[in-house]
PDB file of N, CA and C in Angstrom:
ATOM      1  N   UNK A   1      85.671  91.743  81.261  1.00  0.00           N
ATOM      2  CA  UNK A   1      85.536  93.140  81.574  1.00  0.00           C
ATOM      3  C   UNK A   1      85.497  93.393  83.070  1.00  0.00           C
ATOM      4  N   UNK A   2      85.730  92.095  83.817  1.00  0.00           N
ATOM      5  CA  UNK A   2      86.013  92.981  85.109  1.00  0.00           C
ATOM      6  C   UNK A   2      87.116  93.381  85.486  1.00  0.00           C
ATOM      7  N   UNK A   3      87.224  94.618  85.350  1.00  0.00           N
ATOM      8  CA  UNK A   3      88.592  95.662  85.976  1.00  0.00           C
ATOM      9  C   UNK A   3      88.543  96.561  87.355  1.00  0.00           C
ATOM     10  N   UNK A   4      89.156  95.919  88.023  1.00  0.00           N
ATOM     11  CA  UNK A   4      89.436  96.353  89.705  1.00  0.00           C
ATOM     12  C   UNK A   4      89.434  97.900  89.595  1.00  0.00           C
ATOM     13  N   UNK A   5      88.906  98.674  90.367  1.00  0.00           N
ATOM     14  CA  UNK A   5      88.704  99.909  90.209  1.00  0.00           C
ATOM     15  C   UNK A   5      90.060 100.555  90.676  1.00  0.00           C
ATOM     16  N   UNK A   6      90.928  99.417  91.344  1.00  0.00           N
ATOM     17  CA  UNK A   6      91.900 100.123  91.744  1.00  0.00           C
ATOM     18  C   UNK A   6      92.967  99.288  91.181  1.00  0.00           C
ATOM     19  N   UNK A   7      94.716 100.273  90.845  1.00  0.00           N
ATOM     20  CA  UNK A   7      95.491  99.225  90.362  1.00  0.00           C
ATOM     21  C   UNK A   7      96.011  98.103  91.286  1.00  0.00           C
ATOM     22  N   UNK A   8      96.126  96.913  90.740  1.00  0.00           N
ATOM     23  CA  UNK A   8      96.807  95.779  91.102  1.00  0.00           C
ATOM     24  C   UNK A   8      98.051  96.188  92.152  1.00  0.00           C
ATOM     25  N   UNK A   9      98.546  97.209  92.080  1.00  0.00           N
ATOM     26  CA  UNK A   9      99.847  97.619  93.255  1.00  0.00           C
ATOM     27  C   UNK A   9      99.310  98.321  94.451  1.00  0.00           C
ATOM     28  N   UNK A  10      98.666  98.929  94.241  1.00  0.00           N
ATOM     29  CA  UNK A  10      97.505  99.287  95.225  1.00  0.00           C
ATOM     30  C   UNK A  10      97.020  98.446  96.309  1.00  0.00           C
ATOM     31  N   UNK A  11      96.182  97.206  95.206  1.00  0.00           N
ATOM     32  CA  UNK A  11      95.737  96.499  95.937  1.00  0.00           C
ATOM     33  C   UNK A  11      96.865  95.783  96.827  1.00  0.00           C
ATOM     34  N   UNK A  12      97.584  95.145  96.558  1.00  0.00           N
ATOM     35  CA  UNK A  12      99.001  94.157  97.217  1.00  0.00           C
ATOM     36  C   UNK A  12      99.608  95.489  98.241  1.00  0.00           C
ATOM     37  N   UNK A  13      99.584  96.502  98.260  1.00  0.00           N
ATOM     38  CA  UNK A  13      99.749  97.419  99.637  1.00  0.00           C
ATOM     39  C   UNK A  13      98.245  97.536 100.406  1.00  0.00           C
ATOM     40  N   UNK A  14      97.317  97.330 100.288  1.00  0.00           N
ATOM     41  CA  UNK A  14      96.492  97.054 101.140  1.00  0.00           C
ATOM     42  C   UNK A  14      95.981  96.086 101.519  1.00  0.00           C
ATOM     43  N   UNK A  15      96.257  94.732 100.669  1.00  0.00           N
ATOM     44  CA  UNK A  15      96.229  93.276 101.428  1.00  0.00           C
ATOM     45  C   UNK A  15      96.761  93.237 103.052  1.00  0.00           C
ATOM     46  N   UNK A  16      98.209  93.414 103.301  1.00  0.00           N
ATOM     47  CA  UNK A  16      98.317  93.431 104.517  1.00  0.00           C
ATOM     48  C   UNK A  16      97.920  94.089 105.749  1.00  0.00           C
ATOM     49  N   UNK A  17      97.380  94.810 105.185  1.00  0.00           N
ATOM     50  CA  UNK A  17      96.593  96.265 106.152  1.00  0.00           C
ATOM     51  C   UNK A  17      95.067  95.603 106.423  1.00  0.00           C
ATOM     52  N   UNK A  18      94.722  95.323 105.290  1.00  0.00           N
ATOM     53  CA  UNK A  18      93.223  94.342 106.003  1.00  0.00           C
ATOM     54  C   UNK A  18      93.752  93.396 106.218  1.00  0.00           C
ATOM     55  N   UNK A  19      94.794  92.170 106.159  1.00  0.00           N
ATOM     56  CA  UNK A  19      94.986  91.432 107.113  1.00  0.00           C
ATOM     57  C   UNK A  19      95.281  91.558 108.198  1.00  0.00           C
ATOM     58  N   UNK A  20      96.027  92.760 108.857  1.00  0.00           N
ATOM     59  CA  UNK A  20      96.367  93.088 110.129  1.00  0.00           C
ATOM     60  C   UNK A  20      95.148  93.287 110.655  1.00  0.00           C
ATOM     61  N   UNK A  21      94.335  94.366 109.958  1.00  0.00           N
ATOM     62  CA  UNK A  21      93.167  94.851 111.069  1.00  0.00           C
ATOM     63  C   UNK A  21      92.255  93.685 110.983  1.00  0.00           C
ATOM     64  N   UNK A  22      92.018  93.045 110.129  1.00  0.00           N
ATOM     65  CA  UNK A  22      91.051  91.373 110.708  1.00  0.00           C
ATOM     66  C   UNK A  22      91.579  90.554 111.606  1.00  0.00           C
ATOM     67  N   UNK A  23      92.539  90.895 111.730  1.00  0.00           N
ATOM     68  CA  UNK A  23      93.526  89.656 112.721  1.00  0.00           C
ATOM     69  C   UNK A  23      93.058  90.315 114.075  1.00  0.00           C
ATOM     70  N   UNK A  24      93.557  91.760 114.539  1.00  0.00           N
ATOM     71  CA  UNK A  24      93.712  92.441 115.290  1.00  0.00           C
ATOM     72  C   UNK A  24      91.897  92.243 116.043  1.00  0.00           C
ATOM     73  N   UNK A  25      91.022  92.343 114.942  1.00  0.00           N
ATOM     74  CA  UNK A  25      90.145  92.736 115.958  1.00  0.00           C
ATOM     75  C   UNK A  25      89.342  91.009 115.823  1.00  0.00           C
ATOM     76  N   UNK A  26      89.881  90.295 115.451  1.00  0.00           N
ATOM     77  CA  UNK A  26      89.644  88.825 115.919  1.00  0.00           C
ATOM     78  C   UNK A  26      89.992  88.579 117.573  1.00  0.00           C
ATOM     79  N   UNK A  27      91.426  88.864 117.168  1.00  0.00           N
ATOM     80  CA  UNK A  27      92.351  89.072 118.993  1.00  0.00           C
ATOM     81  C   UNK A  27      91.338  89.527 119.690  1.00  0.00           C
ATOM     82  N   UNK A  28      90.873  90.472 119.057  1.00  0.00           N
ATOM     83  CA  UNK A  28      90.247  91.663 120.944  1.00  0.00           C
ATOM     84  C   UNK A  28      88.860  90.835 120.846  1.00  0.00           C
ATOM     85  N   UNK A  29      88.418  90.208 120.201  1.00  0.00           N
ATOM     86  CA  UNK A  29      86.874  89.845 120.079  1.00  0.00           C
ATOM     87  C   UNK A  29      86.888  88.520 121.326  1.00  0.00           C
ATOM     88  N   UNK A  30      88.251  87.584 121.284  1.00  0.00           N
ATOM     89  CA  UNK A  30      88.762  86.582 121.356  1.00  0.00           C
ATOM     90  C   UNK A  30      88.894  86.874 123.054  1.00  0.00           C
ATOM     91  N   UNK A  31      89.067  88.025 123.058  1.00  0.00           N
ATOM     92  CA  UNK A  31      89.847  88.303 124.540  1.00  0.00           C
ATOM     93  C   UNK A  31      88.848  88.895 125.110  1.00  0.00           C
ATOM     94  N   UNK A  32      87.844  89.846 124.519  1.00  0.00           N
ATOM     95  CA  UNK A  32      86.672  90.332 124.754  1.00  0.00           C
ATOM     96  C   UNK A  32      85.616  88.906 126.006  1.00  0.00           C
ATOM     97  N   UNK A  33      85.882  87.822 124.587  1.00  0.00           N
ATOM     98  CA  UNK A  33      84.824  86.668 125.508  1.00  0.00           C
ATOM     99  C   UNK A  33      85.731  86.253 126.763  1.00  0.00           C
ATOM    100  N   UNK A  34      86.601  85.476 126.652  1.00  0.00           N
ATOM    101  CA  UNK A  34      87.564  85.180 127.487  1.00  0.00           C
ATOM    102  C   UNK A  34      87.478  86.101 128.723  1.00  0.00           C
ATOM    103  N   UNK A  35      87.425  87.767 128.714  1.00  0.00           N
ATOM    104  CA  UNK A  35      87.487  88.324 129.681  1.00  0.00           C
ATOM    105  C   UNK A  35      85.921  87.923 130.907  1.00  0.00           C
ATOM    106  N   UNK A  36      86.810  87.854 131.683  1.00  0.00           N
ATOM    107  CA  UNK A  36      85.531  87.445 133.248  1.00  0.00           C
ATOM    108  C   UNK A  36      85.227  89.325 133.710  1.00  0.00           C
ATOM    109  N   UNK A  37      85.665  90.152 133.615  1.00  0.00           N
ATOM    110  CA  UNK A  37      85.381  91.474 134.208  1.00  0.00           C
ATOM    111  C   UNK A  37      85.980  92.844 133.367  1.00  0.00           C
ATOM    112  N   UNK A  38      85.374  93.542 133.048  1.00  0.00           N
ATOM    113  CA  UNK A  38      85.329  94.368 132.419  1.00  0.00           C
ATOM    114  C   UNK A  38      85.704  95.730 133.080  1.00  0.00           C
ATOM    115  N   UNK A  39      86.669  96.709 133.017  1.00  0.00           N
ATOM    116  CA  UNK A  39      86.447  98.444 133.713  1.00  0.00           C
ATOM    117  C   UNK A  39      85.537  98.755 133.236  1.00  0.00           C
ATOM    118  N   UNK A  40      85.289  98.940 131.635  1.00  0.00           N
ATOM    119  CA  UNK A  40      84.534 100.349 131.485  1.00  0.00           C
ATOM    120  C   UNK A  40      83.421 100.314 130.752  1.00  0.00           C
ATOM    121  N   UNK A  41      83.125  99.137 129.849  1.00  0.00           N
ATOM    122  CA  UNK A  41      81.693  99.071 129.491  1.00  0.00           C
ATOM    123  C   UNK A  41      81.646  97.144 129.324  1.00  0.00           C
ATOM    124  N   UNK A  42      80.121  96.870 129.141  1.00  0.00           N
ATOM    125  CA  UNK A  42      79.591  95.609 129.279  1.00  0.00           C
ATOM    126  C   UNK A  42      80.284  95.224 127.686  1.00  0.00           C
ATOM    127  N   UNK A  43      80.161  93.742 127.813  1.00  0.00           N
ATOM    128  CA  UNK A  43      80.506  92.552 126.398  1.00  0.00           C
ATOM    129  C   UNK A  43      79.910  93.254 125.239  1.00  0.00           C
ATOM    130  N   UNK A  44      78.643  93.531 125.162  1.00  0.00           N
ATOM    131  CA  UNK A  44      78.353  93.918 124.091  1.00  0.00           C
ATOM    132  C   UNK A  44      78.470  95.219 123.479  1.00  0.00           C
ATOM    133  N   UNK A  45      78.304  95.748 124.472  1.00  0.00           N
ATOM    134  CA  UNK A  45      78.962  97.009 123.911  1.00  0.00           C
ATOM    135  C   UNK A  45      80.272  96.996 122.973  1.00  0.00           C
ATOM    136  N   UNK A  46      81.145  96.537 123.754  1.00  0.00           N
ATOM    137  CA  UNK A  46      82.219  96.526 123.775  1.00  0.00           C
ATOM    138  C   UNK A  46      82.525  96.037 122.233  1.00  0.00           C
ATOM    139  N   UNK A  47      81.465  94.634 122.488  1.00  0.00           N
ATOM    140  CA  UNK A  47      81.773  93.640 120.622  1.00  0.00           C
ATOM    141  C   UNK A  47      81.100  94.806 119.440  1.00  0.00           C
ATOM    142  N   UNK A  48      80.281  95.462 119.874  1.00  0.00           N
ATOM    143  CA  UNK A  48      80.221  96.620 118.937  1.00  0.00           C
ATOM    144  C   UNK A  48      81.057  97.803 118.136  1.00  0.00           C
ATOM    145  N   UNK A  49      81.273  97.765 119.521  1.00  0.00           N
ATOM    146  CA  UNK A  49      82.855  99.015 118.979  1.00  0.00           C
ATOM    147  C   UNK A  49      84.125  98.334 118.052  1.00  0.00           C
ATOM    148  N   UNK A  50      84.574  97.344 118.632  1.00  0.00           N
ATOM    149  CA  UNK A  50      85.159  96.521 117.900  1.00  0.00           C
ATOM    150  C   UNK A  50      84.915  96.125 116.792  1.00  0.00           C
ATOM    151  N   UNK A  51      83.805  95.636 116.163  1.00  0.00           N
ATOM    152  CA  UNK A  51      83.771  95.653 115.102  1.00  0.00           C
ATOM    153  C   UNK A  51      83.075  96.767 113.831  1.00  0.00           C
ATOM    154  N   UNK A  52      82.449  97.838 114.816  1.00  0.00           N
ATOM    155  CA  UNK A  52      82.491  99.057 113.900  1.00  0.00           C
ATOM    156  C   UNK A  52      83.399  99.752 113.930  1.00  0.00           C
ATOM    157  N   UNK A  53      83.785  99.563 114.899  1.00  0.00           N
ATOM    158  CA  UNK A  53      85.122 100.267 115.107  1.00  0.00           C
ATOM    159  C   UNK A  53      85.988 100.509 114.403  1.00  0.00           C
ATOM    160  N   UNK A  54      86.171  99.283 113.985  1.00  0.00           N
ATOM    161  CA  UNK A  54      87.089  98.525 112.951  1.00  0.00           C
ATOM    162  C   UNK A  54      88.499  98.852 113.765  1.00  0.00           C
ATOM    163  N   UNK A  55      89.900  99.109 113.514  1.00  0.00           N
ATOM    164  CA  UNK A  55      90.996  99.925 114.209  1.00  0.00           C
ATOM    165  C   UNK A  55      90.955 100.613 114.791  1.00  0.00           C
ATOM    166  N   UNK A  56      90.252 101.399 115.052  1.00  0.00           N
ATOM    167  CA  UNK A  56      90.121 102.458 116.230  1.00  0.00           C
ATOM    168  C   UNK A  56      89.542 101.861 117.679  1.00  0.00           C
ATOM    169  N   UNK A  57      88.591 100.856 117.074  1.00  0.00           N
ATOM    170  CA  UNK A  57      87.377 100.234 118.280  1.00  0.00           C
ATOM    171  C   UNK A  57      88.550  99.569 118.728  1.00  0.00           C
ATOM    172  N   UNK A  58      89.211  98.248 118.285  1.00  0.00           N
ATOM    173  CA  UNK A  58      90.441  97.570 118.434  1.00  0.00           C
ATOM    174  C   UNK A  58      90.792  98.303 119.538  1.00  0.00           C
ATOM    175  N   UNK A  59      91.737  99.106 118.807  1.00  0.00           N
ATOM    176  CA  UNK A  59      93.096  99.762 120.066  1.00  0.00           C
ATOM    177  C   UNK A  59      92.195 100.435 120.997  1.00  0.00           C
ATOM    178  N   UNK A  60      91.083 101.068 121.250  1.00  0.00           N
ATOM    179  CA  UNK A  60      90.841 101.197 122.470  1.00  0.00           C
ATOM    180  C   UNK A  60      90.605 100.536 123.389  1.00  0.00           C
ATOM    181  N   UNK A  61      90.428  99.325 122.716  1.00  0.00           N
ATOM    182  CA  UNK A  61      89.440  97.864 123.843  1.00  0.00           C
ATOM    183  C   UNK A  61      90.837  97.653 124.765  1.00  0.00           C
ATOM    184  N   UNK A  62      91.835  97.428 123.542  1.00  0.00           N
ATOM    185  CA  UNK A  62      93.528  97.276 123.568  1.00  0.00           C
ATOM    186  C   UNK A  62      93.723  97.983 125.223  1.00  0.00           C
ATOM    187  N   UNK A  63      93.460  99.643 124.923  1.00  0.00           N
ATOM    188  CA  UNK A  63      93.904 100.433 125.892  1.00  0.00           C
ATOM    189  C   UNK A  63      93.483 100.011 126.788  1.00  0.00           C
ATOM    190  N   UNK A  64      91.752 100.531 127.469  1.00  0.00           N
ATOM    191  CA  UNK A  64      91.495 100.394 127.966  1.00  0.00           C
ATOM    192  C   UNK A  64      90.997  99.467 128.875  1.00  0.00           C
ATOM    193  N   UNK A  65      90.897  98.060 128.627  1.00  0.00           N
ATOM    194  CA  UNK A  65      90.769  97.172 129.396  1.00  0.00           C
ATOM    195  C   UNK A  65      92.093  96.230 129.475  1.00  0.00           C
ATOM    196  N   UNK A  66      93.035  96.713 129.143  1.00  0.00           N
ATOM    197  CA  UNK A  66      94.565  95.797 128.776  1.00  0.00           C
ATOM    198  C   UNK A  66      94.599  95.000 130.337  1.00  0.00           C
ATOM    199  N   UNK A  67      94.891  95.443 131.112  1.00  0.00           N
ATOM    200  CA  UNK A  67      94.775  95.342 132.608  1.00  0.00           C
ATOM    201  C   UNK A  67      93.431  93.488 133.417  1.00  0.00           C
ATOM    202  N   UNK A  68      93.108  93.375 132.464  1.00  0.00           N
ATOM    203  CA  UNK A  68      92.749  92.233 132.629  1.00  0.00           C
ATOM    204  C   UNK A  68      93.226  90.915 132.484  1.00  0.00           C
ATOM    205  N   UNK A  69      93.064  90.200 133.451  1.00  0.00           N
ATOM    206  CA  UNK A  69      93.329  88.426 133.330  1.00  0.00           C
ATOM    207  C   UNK A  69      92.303  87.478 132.384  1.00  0.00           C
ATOM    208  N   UNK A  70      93.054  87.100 131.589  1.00  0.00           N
ATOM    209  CA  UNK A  70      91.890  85.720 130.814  1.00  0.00           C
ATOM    210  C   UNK A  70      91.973  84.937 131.686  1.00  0.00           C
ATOM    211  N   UNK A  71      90.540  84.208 131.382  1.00  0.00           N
ATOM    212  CA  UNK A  71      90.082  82.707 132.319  1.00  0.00           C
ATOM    213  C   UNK A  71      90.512  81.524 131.176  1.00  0.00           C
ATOM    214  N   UNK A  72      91.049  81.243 131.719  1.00  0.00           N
ATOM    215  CA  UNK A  72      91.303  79.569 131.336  1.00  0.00           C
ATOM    216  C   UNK A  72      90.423  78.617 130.819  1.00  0.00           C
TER     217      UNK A  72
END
């Protein structure tokens, strides 16, 4: 009796959509540490938004700090 609340075609169109956005905000989390200097707000902040963020937190980190060098 367990039946997915949603249909099976459903689900297989939103598999890749949560795989993108887990991937995506792995990346920025990834690049988050890596980053040595920040514009516009501190690490933690930042790991906050990102992951409440969920996609939205992502692409802004995206935007707004794009402009940075990773450390090696």
């Amino acid at each position: 009796m367990n039946k997915l609340p949603l249909d099976p075609k459903i689900w297989l169109l939103l598999a890749p959509i949560i795989v993108i956005q887990y991937g995506l905000m792995i990346f920025c989390l990834i690049r988050l540490v890596r980053a040595h200097k920040l514009n516009y707000l501190n690490k933690p902040i930042w790991a906050l938004i990102i992951l409440l963020g969920q996609l939205i937190g992502s692409v802004l980190f995206l935007i707004l700090e794009s402009g940075q060098n990773e450390g090696d």
